[in-house]
Protein backbone atom coordinates (compact mmCIF):
# COMPACT_ATOMS: atom_id res chain seq x y z
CA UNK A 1 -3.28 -57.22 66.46
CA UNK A 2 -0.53 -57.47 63.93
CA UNK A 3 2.34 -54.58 64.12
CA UNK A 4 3.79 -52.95 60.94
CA UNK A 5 6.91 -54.36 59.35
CA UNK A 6 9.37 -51.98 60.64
CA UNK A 7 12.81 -51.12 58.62
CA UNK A 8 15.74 -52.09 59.70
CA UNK A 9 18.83 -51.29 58.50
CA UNK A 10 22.64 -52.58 59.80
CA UNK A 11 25.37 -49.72 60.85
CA UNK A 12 27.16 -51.22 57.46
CA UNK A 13 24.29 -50.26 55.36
CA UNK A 14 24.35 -46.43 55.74
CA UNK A 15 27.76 -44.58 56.97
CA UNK A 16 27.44 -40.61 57.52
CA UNK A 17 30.24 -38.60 55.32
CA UNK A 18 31.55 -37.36 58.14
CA UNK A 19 32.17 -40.50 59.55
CA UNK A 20 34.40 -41.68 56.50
CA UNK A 21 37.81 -42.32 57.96
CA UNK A 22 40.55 -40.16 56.69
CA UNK A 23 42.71 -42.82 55.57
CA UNK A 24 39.78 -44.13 53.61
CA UNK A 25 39.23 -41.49 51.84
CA UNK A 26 42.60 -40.32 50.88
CA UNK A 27 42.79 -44.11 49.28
CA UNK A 28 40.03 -43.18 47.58
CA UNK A 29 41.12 -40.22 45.90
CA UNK A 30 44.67 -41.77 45.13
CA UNK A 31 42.88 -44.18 43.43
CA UNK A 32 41.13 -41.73 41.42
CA UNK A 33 43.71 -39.94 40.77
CA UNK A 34 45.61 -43.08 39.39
CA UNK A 35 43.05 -43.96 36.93
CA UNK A 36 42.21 -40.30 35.65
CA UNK A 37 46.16 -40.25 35.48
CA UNK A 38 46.45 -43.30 33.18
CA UNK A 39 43.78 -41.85 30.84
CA UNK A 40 44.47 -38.09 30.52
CA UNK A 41 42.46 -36.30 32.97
CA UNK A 42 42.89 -34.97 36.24
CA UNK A 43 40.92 -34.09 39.59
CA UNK A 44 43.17 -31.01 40.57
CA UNK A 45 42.34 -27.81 39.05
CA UNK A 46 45.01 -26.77 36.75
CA UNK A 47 46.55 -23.68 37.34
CA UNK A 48 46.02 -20.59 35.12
CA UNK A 49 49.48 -19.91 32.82
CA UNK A 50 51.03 -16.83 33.42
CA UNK A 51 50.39 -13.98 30.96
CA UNK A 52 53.41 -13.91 28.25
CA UNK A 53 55.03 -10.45 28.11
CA UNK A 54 52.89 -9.38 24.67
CA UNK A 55 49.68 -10.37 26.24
CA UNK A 56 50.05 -8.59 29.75
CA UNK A 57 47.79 -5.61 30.30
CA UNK A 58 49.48 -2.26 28.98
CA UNK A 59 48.16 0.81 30.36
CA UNK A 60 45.36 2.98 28.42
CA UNK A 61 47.24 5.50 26.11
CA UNK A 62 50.77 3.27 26.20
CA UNK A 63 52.71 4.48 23.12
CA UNK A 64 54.89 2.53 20.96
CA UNK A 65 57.19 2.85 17.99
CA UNK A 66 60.63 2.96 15.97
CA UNK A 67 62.56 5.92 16.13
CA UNK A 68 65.53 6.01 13.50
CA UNK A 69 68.53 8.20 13.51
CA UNK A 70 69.69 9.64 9.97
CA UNK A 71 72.31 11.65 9.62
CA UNK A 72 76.06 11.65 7.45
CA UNK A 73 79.07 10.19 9.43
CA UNK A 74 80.59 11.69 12.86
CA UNK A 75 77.41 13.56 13.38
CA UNK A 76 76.93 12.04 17.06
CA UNK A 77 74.32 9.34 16.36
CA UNK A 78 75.62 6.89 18.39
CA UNK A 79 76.11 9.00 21.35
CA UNK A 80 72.21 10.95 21.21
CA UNK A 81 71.25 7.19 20.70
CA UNK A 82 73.31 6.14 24.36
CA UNK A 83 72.24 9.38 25.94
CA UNK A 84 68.33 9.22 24.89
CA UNK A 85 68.59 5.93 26.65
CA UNK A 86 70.74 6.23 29.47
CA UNK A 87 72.31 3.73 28.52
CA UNK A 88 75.37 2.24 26.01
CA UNK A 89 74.33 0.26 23.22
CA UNK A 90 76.16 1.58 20.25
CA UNK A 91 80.27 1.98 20.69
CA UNK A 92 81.39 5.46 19.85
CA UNK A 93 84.55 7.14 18.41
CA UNK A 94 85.52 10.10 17.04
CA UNK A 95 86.53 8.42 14.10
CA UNK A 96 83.81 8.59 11.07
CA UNK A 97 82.46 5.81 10.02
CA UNK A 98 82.27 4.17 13.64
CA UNK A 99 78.87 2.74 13.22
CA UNK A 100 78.48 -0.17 10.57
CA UNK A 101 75.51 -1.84 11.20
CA UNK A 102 71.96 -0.94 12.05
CA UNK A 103 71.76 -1.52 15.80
CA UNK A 104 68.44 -1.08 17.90
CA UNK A 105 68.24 0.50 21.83
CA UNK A 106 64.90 -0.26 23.32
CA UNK A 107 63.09 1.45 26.12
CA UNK A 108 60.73 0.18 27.96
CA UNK A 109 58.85 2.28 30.55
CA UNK A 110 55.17 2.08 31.86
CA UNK A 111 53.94 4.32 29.66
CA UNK A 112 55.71 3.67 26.36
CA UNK A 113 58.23 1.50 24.49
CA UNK A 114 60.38 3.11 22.11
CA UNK A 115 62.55 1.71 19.83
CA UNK A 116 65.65 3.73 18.68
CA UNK A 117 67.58 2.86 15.37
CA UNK A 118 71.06 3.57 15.37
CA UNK A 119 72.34 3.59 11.40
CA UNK A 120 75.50 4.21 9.37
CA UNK A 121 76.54 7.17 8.39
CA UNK A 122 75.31 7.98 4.77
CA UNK A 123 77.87 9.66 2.79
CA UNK A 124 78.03 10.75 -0.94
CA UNK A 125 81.25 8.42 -2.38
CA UNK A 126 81.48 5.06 -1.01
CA UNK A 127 84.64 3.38 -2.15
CA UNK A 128 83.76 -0.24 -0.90
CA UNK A 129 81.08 -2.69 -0.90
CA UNK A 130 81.17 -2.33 2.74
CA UNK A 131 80.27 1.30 2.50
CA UNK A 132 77.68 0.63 -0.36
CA UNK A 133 76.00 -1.44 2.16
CA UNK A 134 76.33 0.35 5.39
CA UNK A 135 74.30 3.36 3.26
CA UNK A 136 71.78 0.80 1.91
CA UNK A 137 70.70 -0.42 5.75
CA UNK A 138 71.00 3.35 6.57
CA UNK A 139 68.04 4.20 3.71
CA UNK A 140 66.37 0.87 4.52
CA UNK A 141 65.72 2.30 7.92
CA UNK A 142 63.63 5.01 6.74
CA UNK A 143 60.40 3.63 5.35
CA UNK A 144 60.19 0.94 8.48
CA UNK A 145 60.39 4.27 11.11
CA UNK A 146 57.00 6.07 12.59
CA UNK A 147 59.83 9.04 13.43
CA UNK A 148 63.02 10.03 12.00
CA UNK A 149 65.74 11.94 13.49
CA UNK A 150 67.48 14.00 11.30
CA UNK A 151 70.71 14.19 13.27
CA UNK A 152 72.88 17.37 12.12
CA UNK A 153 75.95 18.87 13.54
CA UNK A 154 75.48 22.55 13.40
CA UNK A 155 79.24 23.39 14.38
CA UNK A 156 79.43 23.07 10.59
CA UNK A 157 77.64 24.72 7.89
CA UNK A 158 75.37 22.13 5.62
CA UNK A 159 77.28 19.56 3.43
CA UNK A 160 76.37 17.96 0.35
CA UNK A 161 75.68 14.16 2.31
CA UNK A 162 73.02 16.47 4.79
CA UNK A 163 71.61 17.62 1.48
CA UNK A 164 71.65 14.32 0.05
CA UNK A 165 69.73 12.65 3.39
CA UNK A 166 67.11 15.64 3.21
CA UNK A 167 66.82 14.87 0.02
CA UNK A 168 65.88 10.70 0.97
CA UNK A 169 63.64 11.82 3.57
CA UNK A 170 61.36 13.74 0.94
CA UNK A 171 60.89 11.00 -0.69
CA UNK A 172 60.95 8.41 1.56
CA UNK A 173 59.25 10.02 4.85
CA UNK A 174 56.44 11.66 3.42
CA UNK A 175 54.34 10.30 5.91
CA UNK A 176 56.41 10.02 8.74
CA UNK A 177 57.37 13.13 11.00
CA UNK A 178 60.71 14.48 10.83
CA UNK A 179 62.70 16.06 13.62
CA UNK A 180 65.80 17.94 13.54
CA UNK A 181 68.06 16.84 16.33
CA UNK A 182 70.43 19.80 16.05
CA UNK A 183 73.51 18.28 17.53
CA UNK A 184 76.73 20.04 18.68
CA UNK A 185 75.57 23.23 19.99
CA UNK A 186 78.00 23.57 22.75
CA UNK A 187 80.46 23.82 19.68
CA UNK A 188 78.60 26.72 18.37
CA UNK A 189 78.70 30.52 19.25
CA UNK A 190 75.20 31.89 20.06
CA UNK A 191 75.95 34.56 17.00
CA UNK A 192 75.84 31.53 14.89
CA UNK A 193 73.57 29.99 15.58
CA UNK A 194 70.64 31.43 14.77
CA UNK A 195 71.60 31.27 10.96
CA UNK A 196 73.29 27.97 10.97
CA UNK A 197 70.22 26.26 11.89
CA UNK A 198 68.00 28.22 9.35
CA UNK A 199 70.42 26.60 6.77
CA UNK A 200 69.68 23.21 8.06
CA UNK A 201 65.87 23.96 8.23
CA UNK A 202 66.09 25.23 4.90
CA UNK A 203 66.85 21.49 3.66
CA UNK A 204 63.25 20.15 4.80
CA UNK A 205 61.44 23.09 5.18
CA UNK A 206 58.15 20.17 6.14
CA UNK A 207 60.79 19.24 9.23
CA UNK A 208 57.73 18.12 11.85
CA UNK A 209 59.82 19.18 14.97
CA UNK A 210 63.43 20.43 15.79
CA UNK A 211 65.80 20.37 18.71
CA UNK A 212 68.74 21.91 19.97
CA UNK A 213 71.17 19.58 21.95
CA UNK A 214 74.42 18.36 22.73
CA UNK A 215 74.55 14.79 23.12
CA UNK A 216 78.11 14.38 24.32
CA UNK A 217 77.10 16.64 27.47
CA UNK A 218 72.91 15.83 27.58
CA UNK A 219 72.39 19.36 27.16
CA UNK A 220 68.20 19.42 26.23
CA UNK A 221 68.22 15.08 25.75
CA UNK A 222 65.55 14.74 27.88
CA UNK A 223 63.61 17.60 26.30
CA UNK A 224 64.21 15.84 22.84
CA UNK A 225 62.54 13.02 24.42
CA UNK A 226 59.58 14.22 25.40
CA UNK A 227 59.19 15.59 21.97
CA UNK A 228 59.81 12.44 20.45
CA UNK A 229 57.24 10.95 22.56
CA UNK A 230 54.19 13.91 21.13
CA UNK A 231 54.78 12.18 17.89
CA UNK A 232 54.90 8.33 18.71
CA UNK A 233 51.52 7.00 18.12
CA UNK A 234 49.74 4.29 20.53
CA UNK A 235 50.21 0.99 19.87
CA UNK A 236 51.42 -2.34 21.76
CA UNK A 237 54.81 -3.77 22.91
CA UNK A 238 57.63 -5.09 20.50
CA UNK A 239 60.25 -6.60 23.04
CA UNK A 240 59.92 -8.24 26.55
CA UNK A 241 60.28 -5.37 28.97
CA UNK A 242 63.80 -6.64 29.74
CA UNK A 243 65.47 -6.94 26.02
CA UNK A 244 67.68 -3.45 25.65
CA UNK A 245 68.91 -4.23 22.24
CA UNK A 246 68.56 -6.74 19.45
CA UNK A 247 72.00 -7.56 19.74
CA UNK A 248 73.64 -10.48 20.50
CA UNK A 249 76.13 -11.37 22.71
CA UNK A 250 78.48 -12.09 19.92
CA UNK A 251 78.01 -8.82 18.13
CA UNK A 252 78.29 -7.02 21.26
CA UNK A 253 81.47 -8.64 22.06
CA UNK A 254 82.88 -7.65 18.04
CA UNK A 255 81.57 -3.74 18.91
CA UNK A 256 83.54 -3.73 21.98
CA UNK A 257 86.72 -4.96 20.73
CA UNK A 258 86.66 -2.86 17.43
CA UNK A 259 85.72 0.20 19.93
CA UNK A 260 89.44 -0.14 21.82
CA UNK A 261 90.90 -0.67 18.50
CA UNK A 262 89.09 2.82 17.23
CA UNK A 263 90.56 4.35 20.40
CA UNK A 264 94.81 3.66 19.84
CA UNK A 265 94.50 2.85 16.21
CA UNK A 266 95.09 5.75 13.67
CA UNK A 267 95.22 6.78 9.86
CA UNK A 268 94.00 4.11 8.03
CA UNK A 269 93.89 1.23 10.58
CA UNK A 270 90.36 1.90 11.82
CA UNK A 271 88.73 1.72 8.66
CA UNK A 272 90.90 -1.09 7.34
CA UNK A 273 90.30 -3.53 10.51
CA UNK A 274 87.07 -5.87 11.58
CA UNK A 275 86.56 -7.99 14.39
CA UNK A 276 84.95 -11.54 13.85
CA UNK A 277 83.87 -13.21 17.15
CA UNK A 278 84.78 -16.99 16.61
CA UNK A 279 84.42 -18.03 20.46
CA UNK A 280 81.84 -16.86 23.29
CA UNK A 281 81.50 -19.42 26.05
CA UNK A 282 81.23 -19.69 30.57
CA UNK A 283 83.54 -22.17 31.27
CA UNK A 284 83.08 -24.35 34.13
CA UNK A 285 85.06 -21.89 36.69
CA UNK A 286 82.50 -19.11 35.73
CA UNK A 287 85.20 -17.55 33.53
CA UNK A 288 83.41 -15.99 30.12
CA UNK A 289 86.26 -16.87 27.42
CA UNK A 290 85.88 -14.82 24.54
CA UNK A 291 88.07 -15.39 20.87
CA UNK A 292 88.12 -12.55 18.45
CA UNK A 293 90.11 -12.35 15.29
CA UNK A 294 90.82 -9.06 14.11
CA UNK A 295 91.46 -8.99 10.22
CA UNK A 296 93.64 -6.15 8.43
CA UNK A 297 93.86 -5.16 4.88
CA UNK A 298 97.29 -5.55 4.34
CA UNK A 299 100.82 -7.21 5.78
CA UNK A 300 101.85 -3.88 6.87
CA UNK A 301 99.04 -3.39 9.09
CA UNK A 302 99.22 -6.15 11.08
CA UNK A 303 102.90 -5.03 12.91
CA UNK A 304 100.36 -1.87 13.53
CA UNK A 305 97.81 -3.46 15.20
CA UNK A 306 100.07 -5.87 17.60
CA UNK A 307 102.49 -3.40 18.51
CA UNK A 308 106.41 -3.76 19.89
CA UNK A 309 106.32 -6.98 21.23
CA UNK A 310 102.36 -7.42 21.58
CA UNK A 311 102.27 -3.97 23.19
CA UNK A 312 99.26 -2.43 21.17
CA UNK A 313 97.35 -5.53 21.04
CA UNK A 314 97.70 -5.92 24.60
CA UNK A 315 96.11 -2.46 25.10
CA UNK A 316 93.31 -2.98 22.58
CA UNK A 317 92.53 -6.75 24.65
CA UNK A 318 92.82 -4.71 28.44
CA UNK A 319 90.25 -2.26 27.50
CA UNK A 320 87.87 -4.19 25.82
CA UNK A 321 88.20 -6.95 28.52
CA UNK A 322 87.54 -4.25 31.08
CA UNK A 323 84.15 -3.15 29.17
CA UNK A 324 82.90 -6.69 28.58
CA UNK A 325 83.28 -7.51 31.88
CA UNK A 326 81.30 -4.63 32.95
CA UNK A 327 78.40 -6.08 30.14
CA UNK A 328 78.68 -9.21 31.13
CA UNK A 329 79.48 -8.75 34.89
CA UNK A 330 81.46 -11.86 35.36
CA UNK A 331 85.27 -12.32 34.93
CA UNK A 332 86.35 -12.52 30.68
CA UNK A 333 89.11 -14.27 29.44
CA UNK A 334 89.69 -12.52 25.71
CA UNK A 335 92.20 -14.44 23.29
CA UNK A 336 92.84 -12.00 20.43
CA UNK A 337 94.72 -12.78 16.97
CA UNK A 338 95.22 -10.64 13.88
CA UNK A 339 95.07 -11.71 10.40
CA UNK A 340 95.28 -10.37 7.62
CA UNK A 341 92.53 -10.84 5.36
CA UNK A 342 92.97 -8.88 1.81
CA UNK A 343 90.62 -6.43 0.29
CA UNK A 344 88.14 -7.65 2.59
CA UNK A 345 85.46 -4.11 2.41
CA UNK A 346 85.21 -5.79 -1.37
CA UNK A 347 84.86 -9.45 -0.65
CA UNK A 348 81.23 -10.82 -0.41
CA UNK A 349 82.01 -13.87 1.90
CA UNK A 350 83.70 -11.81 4.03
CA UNK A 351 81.29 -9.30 4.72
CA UNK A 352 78.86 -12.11 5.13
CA UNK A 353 80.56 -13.31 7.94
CA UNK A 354 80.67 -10.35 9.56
CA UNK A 355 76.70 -10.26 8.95
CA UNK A 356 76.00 -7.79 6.37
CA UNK A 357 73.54 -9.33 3.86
């Protein structure tokens, strides 16, 4: 009686997984790893990339769009621009004129993102190049808005540059809505009133919207808002949800400076004078040093600007200093000069460097 051939196998032969030592197997996968390594691939499961800030999720019904003030100078632009923020992004003055570049506030809130357009003032008579372009970027801002703002002060009766802007927005905002932000009104006597802002309405009878406010004290801002936001269409985001203006740090510095100037300078100074930013950087001690040049029209303005013994230019450099600190929130070291720079509003090259194209 023969027996079956029976299998036999050695312990070598057949090992269970479970019985794979550790340091074995983490050998193993080192190994792996090494090779895949060398050749491009990889075992670990590489993570998903976080969601840039234009392809996160906005909420259903999230409205979006540019908003651009239009009005003649020393209207209040700049200050309904701060206040509809809450925030400062444009210097102000008293002065005409203040604003000389197109400057953008952004807002950024769950439910919308609006983009407001601070522009120069647009007047009927510009005497400079500098003036001929400050109305061009003005006009240029029309087309490129979904809303305008037709900013008005109705302490005053209509003038011939509010006639002349009503007259751009016909043809230039025909499909855009137009509201009239009907600025000043704590300057106005409620027997007035009612008339004086028939004569403005009377300029664009089409007006889509309009507004009593006064931006200097908020009076009815945040009710001009919420208008503003019935006629902003839906649409997606523009800016990261932390950019509040598309300014740089440079130009920001240059607004702030020529803002103190605008405060103690007088007659023709503030007009006359720019500021070019030649130096913006954090030195080692965490100190932000900051070199401006201030440029004048003429010899005799220069004594002007710098003052007995450095007095007025010392003035102009503590206040500025005090608000760039506050922007920058660090310690700023500001080195200021004056020059005088002739006929400059005329001169191509210069307003090139000062960034109008």
């Amino acid at each position: 009686m023969t027996s079956e051939p029976t299998e036999h196998k050695n312990a070598e032969d057949e090992v269970s997984p479970d019985e794979v030592s550790p340091e074995v197997d983490a050998q193993t996968k080192a190994l792996i790893e090494d090779f895949l390594g060398s050749t491009g691939g990889s075992t670990v499961a590489e993570s998903e990339p976080e969601p840039t800030w234009h392809e996160q999720a906005l909420p259903e019904g999230h409205k979006s769009g540019f908003v651009a003030l239009i009005g003649r100078p020393n209207v209040g632009k700049s200050t309904l621009i701060n206040a509809l923020l809450g925030r400062k992004v444009a210097i102000v003055s008293r002065k005409p004129q203040t604003t000389r570049n197109r400057i953008m506030g952004i807002q950024t809130q769950p439910q919308h993102q609006l983009i407001f357009i601070d522009t120069p003032g647009i007047h009927t008579k510009p005497r400079y190049r500098l003036n001929k372009k400050m109305i061009e970027q003005a006009i240029a801002s029309i087309p490129d808005a979904d809303l305008i703002l037709f900013v008005v002060d109705v302490s005053a009766p209509p003038q011939d540059a509010d006639r002349r802007i009503a007259q751009l927005l016909s043809e230039k905002a025909t499909k855009r809505p137009v509201i009239f932000a009907l600025n000043k009104m704590d300057k106005l006597s409620l027997e007035y009133a009612e008339k004086r802002i028939e004569n403005y309405w009377e300029l664009l009878p089409n007006y889509a919207d309009s507004m009593p406010v006064s931006a200097l004290h908020g009076t009815n801002v945040q009710k001009l808002h919420t208008h503003i936001l019935d006629h902003i269409p839906e649409g997606p985001r523009y800016y990261p949800d932390e950019q509040i203006t598309d300014q740089t740090e440079w130009q920001i510095a240059g607004e702030l400076i020529r803002e103190a100037m605008l405060r103690y300078t007088h007659q023709e100074i503030p007009h006359a004078a720019a500021v070019l930013v030649e130096d913006f950087q954090k030195r080692d001690n965490g100190v932000t040093y900051i070199g401006a040049r201030i440029w004048v029209e003429r010899e005799s303005q220069k004594p002007i600007v710098i003052g007995k013994k450095g007095s007025m230019l010392k003035r102009i450099g503590t206040t500025a200093r005090k608000e760039l600190e506050r922007f920058i929130g660090g310690k700023v070291y500001l080195d200021l000069w004056v020059k005088v720079q002739p006929k400059w509003r005329d001169h191509e090259a210069r307003l090139q460097e000062l960034g109008f194209k």
